[in-house]
Protein backbone atom coordinates (compact mmCIF):
# COMPACT_ATOMS: atom_id res chain seq x y z
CA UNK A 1 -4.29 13.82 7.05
CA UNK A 2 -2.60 10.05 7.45
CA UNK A 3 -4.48 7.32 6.07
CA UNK A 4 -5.43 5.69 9.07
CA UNK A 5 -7.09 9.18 10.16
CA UNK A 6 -8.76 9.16 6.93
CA UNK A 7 -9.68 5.87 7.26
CA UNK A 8 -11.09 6.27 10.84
CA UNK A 9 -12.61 9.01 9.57
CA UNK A 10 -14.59 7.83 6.98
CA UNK A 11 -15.60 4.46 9.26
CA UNK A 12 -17.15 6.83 11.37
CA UNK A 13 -18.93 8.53 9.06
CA UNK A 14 -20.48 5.23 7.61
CA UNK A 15 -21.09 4.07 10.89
CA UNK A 16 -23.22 7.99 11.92
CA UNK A 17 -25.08 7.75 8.59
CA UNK A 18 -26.10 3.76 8.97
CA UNK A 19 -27.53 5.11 12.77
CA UNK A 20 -29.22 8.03 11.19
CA UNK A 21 -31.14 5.93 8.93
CA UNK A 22 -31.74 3.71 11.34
CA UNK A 23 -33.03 6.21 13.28
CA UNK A 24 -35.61 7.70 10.54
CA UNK A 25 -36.92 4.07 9.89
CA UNK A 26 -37.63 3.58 13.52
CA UNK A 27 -38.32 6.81 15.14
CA UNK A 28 -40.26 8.42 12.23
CA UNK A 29 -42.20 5.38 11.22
CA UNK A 30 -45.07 7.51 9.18
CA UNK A 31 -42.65 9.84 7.02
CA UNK A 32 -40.25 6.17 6.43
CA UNK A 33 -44.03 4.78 5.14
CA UNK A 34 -44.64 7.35 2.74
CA UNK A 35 -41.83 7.88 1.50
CA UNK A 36 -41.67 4.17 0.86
CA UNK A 37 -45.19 4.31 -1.18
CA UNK A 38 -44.38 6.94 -3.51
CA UNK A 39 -40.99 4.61 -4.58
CA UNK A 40 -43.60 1.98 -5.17
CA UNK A 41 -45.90 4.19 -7.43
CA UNK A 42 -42.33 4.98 -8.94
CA UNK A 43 -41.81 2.07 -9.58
CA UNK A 44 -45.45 0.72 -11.26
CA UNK A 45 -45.14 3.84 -13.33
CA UNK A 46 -41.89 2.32 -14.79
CA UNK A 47 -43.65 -1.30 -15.33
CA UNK A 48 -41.32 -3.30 -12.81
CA UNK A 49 -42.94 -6.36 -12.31
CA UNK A 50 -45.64 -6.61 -9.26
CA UNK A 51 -44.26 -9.25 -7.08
CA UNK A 52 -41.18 -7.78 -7.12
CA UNK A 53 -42.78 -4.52 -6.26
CA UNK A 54 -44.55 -6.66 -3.34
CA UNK A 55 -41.87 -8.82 -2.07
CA UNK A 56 -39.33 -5.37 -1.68
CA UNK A 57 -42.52 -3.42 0.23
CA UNK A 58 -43.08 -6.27 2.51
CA UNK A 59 -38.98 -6.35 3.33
CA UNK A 60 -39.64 -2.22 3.69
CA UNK A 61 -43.09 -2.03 6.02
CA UNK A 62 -42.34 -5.13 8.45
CA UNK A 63 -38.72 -5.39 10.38
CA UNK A 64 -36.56 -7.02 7.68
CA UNK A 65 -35.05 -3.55 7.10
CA UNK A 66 -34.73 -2.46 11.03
CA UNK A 67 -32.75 -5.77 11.48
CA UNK A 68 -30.50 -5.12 8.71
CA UNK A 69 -29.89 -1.92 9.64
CA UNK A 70 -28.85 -2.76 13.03
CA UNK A 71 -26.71 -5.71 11.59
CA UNK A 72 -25.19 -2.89 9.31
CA UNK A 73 -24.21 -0.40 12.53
CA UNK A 74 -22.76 -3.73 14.42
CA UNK A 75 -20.66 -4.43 11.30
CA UNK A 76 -19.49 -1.37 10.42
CA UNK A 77 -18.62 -0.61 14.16
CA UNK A 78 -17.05 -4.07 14.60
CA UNK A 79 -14.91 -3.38 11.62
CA UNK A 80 -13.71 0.00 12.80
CA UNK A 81 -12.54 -1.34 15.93
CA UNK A 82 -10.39 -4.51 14.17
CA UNK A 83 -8.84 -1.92 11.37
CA UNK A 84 -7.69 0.11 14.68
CA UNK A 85 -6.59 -3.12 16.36
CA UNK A 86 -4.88 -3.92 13.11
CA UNK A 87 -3.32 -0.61 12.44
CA UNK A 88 -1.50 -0.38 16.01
CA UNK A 89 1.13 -1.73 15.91
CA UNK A 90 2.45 0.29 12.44
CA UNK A 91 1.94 3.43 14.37
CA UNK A 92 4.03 2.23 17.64
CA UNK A 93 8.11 2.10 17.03
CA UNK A 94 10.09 -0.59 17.27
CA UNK A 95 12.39 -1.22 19.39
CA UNK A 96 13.92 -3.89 19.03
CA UNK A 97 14.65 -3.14 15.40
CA UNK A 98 16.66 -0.09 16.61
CA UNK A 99 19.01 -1.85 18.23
CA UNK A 100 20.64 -3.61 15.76
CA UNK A 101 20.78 -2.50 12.31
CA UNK A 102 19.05 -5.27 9.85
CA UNK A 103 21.43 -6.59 7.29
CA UNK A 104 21.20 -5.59 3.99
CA UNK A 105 20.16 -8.79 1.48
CA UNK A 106 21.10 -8.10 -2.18
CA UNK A 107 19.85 -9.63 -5.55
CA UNK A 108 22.77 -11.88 -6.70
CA UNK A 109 23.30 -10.07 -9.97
CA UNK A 110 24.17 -7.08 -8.06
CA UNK A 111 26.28 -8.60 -5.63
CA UNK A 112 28.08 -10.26 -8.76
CA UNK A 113 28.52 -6.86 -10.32
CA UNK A 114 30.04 -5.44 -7.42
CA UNK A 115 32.83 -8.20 -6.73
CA UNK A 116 33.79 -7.76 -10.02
CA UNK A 117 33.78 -4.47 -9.86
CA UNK A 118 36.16 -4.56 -6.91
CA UNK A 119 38.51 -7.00 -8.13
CA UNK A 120 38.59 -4.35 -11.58
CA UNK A 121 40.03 -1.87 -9.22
């Protein structure tokens, strides 16, 4: 597989998963909530400190983490679409290139060697 395949593919894959979470947070509100209060107990058991436990549950329960989501699925979908934007024109031939043949630039060490070279002969 090429690398911008790979890369497509894997864009697309961040892009499905970011919409299926999105999709569990908004769609299936109740299992999202519970599964969101047993990481809380989780995390009193382990004695992190309360307000931080509060100020991540309120981000959770209201629509902090619906609007990041969708800002997530925007991004990743906007970024696709300029790494394919970007990536055209390696995949097209050129032309104009073809036509005439590019000349050949040495390092000036080499081109030394090879004069003298020449002029040994």
């Amino acid at each position: 597989m090429s690398s911008f395949s790979s890369q497509l593919v894997r864009d697309l894959l961040f892009c499905f998963i970011c919409i299926g979470f999105l999709w569990f947070v908004t769609r299936r509100r109740e299992a999202w909530l519970r599964f969101v209060e047993r990481d809380f107990a989780r995390q009193q058991r382990l004695h992190i400190p309360i307000p931080l436990i509060h100020l991540q549950r309120r981000f959770c329960v209201g629509k902090g983490v619906v609007v990041f989501l969708w800002f997530l699925v925007a991004l990743s979908i906007l970024l696709m679409v300029f790494g394919i934007w970007l990536d055209i024109p390696k995949n097209r031939p050129n032309h104009s290139s073809a036509a005439k043949p590019a000349m050949k630039m040495e390092r000036p060490a080499v081109a030394l060697f090879r004069r003298f070279a020449d002029w040994k002969r």
